[in-house]
C-alpha atoms as a PDB file:
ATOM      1  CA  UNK A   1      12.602  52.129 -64.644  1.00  0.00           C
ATOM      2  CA  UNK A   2      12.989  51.100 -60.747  1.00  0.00           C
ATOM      3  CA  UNK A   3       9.309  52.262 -60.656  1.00  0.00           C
ATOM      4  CA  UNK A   4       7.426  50.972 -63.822  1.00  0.00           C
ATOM      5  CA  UNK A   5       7.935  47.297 -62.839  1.00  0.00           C
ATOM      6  CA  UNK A   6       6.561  47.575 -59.557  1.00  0.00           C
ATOM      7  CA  UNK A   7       3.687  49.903 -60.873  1.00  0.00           C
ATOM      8  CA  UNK A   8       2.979  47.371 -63.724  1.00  0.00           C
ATOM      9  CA  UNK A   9       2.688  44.526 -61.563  1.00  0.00           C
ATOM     10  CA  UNK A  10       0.313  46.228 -59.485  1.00  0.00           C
ATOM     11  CA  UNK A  11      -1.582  47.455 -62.278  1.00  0.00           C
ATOM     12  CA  UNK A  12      -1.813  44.232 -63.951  1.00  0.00           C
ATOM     13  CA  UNK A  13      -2.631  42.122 -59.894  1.00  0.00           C
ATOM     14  CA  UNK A  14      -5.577  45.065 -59.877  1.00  0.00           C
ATOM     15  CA  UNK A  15      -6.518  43.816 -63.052  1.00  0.00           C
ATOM     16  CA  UNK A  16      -6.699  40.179 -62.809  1.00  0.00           C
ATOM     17  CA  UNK A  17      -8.024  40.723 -59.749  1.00  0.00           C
ATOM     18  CA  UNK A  18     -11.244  42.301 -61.128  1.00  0.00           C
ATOM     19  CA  UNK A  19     -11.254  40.523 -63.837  1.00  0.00           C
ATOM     20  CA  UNK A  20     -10.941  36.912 -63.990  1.00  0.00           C
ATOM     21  CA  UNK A  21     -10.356  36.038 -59.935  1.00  0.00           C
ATOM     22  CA  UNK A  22     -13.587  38.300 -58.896  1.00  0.00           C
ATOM     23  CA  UNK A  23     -16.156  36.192 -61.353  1.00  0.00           C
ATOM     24  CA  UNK A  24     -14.719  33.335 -59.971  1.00  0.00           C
ATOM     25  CA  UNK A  25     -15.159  34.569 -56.499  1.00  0.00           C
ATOM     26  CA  UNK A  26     -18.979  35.119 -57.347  1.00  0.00           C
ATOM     27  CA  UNK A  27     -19.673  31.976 -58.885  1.00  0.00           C
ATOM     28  CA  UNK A  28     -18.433  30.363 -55.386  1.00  0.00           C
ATOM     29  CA  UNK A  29     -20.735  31.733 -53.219  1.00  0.00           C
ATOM     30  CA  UNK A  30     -23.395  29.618 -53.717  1.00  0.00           C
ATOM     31  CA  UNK A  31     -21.489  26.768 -53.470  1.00  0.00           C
ATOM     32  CA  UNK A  32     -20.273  28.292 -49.783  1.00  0.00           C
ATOM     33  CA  UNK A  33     -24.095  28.604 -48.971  1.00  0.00           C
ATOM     34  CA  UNK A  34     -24.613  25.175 -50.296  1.00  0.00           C
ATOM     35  CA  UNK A  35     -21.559  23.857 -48.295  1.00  0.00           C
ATOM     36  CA  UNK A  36     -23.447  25.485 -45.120  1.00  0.00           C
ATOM     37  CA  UNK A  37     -26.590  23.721 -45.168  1.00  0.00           C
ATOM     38  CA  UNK A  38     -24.838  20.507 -46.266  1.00  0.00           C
ATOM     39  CA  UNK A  39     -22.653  20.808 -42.763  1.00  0.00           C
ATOM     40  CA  UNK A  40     -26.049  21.834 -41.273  1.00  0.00           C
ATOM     41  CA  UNK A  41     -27.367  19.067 -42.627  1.00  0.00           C
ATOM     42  CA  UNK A  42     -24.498  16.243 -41.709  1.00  0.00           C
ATOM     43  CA  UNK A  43     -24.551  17.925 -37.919  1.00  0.00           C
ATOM     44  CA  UNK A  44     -28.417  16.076 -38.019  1.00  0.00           C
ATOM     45  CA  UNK A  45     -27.958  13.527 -39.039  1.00  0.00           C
ATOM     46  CA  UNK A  46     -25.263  13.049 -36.346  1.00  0.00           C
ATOM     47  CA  UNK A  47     -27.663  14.043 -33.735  1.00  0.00           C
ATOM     48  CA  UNK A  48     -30.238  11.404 -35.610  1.00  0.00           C
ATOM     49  CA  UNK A  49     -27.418   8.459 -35.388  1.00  0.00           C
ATOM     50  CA  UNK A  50     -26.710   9.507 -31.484  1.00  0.00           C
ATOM     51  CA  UNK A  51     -30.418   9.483 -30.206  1.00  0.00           C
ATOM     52  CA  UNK A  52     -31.160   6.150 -32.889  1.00  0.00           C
ATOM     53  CA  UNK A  53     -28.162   4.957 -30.642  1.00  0.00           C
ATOM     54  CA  UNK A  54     -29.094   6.057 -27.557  1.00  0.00           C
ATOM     55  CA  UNK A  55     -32.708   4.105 -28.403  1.00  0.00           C
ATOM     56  CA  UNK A  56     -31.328   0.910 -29.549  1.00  0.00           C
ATOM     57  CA  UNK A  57     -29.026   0.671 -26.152  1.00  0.00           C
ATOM     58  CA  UNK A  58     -32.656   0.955 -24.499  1.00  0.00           C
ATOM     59  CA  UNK A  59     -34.025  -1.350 -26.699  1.00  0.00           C
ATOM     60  CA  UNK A  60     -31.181  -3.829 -26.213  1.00  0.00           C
ATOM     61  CA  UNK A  61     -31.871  -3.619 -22.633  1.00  0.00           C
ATOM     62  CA  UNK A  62     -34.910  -5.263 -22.521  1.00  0.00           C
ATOM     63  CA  UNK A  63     -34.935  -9.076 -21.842  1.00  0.00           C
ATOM     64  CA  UNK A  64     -36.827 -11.272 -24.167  1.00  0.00           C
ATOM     65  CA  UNK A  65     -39.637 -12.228 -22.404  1.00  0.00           C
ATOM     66  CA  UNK A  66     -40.237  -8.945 -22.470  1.00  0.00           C
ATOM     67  CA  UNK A  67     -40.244  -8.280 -25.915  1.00  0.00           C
ATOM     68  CA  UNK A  68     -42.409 -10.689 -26.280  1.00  0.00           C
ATOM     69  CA  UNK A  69     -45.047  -9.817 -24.529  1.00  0.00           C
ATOM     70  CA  UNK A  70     -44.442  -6.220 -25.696  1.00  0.00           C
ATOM     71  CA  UNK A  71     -44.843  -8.241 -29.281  1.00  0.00           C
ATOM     72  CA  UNK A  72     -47.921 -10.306 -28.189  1.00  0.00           C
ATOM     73  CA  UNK A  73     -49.371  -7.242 -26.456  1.00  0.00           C
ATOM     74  CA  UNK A  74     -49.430  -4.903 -29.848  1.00  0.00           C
ATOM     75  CA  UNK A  75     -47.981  -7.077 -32.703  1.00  0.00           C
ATOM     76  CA  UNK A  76     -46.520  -5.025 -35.426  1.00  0.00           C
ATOM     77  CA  UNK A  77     -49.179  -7.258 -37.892  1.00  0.00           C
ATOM     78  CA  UNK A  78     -52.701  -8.786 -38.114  1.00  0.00           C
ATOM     79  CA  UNK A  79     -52.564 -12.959 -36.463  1.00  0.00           C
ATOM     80  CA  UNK A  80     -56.212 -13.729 -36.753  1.00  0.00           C
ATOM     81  CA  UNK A  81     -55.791 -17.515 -36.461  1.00  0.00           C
ATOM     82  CA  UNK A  82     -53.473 -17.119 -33.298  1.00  0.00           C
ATOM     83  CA  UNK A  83     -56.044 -14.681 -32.036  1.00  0.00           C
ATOM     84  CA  UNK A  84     -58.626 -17.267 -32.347  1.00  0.00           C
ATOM     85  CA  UNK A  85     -56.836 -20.052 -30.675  1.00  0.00           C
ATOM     86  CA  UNK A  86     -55.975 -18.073 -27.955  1.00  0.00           C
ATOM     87  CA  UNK A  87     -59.367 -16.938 -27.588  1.00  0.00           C
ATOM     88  CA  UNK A  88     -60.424 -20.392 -27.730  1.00  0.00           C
ATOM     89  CA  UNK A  89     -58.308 -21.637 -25.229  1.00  0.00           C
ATOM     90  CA  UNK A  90     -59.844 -19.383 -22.988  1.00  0.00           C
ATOM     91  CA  UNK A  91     -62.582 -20.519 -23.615  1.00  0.00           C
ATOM     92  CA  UNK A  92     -61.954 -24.111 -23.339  1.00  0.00           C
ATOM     93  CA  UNK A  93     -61.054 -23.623 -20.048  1.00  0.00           C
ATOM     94  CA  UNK A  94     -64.416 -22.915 -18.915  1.00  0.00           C
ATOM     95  CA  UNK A  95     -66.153 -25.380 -21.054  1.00  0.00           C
ATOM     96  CA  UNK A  96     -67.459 -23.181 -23.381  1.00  0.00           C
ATOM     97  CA  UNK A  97     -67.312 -24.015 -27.037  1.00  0.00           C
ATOM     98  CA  UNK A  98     -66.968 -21.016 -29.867  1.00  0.00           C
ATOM     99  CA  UNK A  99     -69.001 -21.362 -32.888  1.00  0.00           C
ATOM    100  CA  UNK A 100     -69.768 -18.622 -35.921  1.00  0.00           C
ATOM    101  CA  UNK A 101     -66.724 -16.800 -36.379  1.00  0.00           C
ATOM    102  CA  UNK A 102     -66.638 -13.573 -38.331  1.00  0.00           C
ATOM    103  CA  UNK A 103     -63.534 -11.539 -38.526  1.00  0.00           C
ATOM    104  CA  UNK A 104     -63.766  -8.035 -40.803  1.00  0.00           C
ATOM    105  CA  UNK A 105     -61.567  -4.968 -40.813  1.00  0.00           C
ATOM    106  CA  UNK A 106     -63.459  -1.771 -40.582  1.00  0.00           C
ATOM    107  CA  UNK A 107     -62.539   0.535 -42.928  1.00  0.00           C
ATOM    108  CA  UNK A 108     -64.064   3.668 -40.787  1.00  0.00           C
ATOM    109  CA  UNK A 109     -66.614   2.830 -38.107  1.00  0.00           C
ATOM    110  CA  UNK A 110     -67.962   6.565 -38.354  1.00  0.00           C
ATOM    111  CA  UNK A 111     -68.455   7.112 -42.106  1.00  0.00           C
ATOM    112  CA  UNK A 112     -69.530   3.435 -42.948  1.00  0.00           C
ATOM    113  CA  UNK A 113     -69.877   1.363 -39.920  1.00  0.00           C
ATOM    114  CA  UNK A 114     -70.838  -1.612 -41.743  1.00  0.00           C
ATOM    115  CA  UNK A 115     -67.883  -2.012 -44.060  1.00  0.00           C
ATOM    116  CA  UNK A 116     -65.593  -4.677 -43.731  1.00  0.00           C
ATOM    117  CA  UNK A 117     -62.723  -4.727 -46.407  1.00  0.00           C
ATOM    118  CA  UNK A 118     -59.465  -4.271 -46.150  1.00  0.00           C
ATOM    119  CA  UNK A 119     -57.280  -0.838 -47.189  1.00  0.00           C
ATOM    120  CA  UNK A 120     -53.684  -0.662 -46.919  1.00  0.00           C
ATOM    121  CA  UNK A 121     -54.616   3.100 -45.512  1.00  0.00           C
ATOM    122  CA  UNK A 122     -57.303   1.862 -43.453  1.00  0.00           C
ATOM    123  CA  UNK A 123     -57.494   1.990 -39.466  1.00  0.00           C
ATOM    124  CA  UNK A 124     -54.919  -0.638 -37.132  1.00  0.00           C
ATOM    125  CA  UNK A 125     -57.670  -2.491 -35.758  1.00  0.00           C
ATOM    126  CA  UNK A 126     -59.389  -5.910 -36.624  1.00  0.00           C
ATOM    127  CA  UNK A 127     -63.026  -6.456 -35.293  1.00  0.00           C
ATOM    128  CA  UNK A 128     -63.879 -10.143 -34.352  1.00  0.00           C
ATOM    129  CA  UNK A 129     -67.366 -11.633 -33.817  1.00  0.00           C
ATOM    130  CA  UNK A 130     -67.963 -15.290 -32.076  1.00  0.00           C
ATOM    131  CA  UNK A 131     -70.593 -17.164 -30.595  1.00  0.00           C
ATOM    132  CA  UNK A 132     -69.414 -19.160 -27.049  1.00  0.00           C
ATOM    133  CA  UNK A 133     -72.288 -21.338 -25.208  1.00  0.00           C
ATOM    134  CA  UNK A 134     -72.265 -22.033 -21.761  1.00  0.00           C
ATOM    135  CA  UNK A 135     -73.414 -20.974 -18.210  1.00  0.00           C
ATOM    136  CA  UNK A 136     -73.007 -17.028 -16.927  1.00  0.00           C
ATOM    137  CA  UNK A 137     -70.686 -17.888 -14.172  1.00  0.00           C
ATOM    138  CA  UNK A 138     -68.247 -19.120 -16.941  1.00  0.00           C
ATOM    139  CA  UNK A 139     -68.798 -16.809 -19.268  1.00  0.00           C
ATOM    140  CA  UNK A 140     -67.597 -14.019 -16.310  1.00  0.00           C
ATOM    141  CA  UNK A 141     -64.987 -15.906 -15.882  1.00  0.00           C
ATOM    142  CA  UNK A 142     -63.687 -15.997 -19.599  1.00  0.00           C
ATOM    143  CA  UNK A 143     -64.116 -12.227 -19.660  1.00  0.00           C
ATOM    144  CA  UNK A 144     -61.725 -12.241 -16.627  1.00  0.00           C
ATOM    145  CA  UNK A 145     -59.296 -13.979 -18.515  1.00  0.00           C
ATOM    146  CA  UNK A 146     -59.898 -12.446 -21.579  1.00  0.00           C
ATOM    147  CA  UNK A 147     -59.657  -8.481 -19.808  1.00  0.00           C
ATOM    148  CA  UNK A 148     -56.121 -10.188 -18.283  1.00  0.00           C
ATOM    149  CA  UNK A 149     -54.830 -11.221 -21.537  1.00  0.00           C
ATOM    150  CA  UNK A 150     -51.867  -9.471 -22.941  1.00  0.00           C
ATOM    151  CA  UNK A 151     -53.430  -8.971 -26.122  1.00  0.00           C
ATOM    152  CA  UNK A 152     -55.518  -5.667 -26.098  1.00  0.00           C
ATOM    153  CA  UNK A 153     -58.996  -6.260 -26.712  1.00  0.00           C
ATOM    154  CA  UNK A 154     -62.011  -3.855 -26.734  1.00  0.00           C
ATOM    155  CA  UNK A 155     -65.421  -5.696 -26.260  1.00  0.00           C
ATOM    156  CA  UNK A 156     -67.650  -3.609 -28.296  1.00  0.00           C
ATOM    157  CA  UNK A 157     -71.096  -5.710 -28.038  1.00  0.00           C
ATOM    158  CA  UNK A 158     -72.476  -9.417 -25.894  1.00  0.00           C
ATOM    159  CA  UNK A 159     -76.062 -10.363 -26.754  1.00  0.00           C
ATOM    160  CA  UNK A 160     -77.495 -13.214 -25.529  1.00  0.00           C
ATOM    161  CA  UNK A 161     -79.935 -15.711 -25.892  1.00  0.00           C
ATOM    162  CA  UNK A 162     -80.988 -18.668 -23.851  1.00  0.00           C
ATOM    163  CA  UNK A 163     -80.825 -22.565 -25.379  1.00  0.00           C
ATOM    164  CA  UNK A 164     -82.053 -24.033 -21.735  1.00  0.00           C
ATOM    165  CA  UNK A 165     -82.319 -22.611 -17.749  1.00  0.00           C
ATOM    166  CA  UNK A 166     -78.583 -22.982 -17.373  1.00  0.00           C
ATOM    167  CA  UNK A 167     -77.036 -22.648 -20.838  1.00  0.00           C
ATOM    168  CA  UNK A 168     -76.767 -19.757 -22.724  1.00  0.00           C
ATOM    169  CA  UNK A 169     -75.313 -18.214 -26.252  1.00  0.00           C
ATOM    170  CA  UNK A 170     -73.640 -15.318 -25.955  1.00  0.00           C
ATOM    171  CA  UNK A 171     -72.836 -13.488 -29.279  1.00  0.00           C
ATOM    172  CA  UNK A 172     -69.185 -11.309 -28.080  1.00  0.00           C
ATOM    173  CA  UNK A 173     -68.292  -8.738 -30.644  1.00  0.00           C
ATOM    174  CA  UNK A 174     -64.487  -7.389 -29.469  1.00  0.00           C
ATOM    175  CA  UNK A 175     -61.797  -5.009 -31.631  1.00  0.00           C
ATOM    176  CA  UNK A 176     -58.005  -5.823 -31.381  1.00  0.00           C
ATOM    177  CA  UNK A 177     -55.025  -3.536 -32.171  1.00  0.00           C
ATOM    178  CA  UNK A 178     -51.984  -3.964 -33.912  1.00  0.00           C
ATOM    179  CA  UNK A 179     -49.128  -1.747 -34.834  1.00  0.00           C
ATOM    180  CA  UNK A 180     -48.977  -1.086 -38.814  1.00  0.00           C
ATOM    181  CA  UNK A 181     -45.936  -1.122 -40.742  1.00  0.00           C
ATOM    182  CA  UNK A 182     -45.570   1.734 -43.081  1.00  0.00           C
END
């Protein structure tokens, strides 16, 4: 009788163990792979919120003139009408006056070059065309100023055409960048 309790127990542990316990077991180990990749997963996102840190102390460090001429420099949206009176003021200060201003987005200068509307997929740059009148000594100088600008501006095209001996209408075609927000 010293025996059979001892032996029954184990019988019946061997049992339950195989039995009920065991499924159990099996139905857990997915949830132990999913726990894996979960703590995979949180250990990124760690890494993410140390670097994100790590780029916002850089970012912090940065005075705010700075920034803004960072900002002014690529602007994180489209500002024609600042554009303009910037460009204007240039201008100004050379005596030349700007006349016939025509401001499209390309869509894609290589498949349709002439296209000028607006997609929210479309490329993040704005082309500008303008007229300015005046002499060629000022208009080198406005294309100084306007190559020194902090704005980035590509002059694609200048034609010309000549009113009298020392006065001239120059047709400027230039493309302007901005950063898009997705």
């Amino acid at each position: 009788m010293r025996l059979l309790v001892p032996l029954i127990s184990l019988v019946a542990a061997v049992v339950i163990f195989f039995g009920p316990t065991r499924s159990a077991l099996e139905a857990s180990k997915p949830l132990v792979v999913k726990r894996a990749d979960l703590e995979q997963a949180l250990e990124n996102a760690r890494k993410i919120q140390a670097v994100r840190e790590s780029l916002q102390e850089r970012y912090n460090a940065f005075s705010s003139s700075d920034l803004g001429r960072l900002t002014k420099l690529l602007p994180s949206h489209v500002d024609n009408v600042r554009l303009v009176i910037d460009i204007n003021g240039m201008a100004s200060t050379y005596g030349m006056t700007i006349k016939n201003i025509e401001i499209g987005q390309t869509v894609n200068p290589i498949e349709n070059p002439t296209a000028t509307s607006i997609t929210p997929d479309g490329p993040e740059h704005l082309d500008i065309r303008f007229t300015v009148s005046g002499g060629y000594e000022s208009l080198k100088s406005f294309l100084t100023d306007l190559g020194r600008s902090l704005r980035i501006v590509d002059i694609t095209d200048i034609t010309f055409s000549s009113k009298d001996i020392d006065l001239y209408d120059f047709t400027i075609a230039l493309r302007t960048y901005w950063l898009q927000d997705k």
